[in-house]
C-alpha atoms as a PDB file:
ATOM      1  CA  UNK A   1     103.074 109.720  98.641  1.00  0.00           C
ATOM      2  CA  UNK A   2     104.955 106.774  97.895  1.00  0.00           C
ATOM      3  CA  UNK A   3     103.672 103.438  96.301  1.00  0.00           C
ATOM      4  CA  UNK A   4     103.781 101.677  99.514  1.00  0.00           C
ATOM      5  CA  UNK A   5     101.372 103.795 101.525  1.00  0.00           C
ATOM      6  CA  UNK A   6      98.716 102.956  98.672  1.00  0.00           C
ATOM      7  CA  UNK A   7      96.333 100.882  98.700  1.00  0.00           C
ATOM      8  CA  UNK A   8      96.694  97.639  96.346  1.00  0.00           C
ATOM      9  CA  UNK A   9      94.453  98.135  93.495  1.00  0.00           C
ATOM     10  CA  UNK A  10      95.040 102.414  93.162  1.00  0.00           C
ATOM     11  CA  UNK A  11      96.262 103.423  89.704  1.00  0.00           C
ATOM     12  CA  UNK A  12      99.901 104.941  89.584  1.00  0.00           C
ATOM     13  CA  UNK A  13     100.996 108.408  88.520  1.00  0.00           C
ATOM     14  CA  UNK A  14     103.250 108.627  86.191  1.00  0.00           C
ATOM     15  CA  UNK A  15     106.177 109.232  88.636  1.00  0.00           C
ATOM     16  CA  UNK A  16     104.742 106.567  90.779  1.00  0.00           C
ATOM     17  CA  UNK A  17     105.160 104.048  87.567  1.00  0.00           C
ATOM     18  CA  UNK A  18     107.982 105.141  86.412  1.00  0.00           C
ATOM     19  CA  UNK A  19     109.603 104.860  89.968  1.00  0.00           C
ATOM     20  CA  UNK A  20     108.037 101.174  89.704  1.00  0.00           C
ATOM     21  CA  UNK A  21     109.692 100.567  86.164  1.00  0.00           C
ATOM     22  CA  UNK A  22     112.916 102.205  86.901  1.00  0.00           C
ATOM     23  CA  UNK A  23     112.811 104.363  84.414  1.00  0.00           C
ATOM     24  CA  UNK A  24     112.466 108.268  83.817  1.00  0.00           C
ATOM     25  CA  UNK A  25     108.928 109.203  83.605  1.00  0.00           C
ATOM     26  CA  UNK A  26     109.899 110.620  80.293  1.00  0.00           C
ATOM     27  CA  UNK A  27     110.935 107.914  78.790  1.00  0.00           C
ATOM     28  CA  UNK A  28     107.341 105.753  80.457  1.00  0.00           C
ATOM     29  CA  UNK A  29     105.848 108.863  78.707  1.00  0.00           C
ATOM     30  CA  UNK A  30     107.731 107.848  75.352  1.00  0.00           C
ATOM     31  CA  UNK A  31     106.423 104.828  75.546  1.00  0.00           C
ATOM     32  CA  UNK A  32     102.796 105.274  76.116  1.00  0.00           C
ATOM     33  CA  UNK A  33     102.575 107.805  73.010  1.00  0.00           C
ATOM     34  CA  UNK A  34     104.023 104.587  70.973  1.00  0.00           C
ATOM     35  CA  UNK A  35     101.918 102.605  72.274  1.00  0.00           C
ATOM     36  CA  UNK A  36     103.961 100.269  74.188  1.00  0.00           C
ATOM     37  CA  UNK A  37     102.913 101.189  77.597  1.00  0.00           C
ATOM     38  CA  UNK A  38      99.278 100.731  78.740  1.00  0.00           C
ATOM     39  CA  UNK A  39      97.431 103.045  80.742  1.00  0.00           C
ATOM     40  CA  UNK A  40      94.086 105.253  81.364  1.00  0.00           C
ATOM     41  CA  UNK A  41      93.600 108.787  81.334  1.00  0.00           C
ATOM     42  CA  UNK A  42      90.130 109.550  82.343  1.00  0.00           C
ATOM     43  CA  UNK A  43      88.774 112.954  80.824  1.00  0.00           C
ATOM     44  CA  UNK A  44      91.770 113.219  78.408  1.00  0.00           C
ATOM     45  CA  UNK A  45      94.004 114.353  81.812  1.00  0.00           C
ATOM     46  CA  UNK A  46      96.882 113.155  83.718  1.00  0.00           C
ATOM     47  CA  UNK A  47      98.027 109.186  83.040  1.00  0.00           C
ATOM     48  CA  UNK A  48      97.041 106.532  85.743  1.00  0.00           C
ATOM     49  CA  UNK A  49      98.342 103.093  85.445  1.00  0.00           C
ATOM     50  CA  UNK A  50      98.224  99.602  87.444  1.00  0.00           C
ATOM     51  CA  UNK A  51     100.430  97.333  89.005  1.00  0.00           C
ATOM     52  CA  UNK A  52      98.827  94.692  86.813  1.00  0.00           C
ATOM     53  CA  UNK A  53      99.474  96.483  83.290  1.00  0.00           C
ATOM     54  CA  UNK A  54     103.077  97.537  84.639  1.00  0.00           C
ATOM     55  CA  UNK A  55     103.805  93.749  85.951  1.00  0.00           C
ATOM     56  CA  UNK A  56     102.471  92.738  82.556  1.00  0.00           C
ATOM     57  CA  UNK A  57     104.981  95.067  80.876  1.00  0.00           C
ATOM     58  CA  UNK A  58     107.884  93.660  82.033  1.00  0.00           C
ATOM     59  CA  UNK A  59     107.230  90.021  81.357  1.00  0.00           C
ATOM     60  CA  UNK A  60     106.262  90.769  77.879  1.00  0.00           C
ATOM     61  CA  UNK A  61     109.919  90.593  76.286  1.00  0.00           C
ATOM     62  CA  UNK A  62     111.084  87.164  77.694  1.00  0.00           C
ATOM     63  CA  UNK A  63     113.717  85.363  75.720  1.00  0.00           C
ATOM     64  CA  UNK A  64     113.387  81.547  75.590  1.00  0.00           C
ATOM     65  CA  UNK A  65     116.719  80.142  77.623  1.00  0.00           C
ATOM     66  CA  UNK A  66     118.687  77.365  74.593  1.00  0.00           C
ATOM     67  CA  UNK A  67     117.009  74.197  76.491  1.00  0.00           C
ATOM     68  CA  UNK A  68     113.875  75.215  75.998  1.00  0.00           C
ATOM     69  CA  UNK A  69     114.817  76.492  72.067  1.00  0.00           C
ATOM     70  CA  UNK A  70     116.165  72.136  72.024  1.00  0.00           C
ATOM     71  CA  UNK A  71     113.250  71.215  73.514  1.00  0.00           C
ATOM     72  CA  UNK A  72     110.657  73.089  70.697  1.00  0.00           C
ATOM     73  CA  UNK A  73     113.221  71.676  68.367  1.00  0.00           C
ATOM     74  CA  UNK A  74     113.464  68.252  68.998  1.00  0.00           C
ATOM     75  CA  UNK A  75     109.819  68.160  69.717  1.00  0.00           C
ATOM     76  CA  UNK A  76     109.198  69.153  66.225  1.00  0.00           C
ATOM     77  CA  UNK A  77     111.090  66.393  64.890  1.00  0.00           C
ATOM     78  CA  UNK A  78     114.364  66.513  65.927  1.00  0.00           C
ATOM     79  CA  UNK A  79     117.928  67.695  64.363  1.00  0.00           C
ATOM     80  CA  UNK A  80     119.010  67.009  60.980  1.00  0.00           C
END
């Protein structure tokens, strides 16, 4: 079943969010036993995660563009 014949809010398989992620699911795996990728495993079984936590994922690492780094800095009191 592929992600598009689900519903909106049904959790992901691994497969499903690794497919989602581009990535192999076991490096997604990798990353949820370090912590780095949220998700829920009810009854201690297979991994489920949302489109929310995976959107959420991605954002996380953004790197501020050099006009915005100028901006912090001159709002801070400018250049020496």
């Amino acid at each position: 079943m592929s992600d598009n014949a689900k519903p909106e809010g049904a959790p992901l398989t691994m497969r499903e969010a690794a497919a989602y992620l581009g990535m192999k699911p076991s490096y997604c795996y990798k990353l949820v036993m370090r912590g780095r990728l949220p998700c829920y495993r009810p009854n201690g079984g297979k991994l489920y995660f949302t489109r929310a936590d995976l959107e959420a994922f991605t954002l996380r690492g953004r790197r501020s563009a050099d006009f915005e780094l100028n901006a912090k800095v001159d709002a801070l009191g400018g250049r020496a």
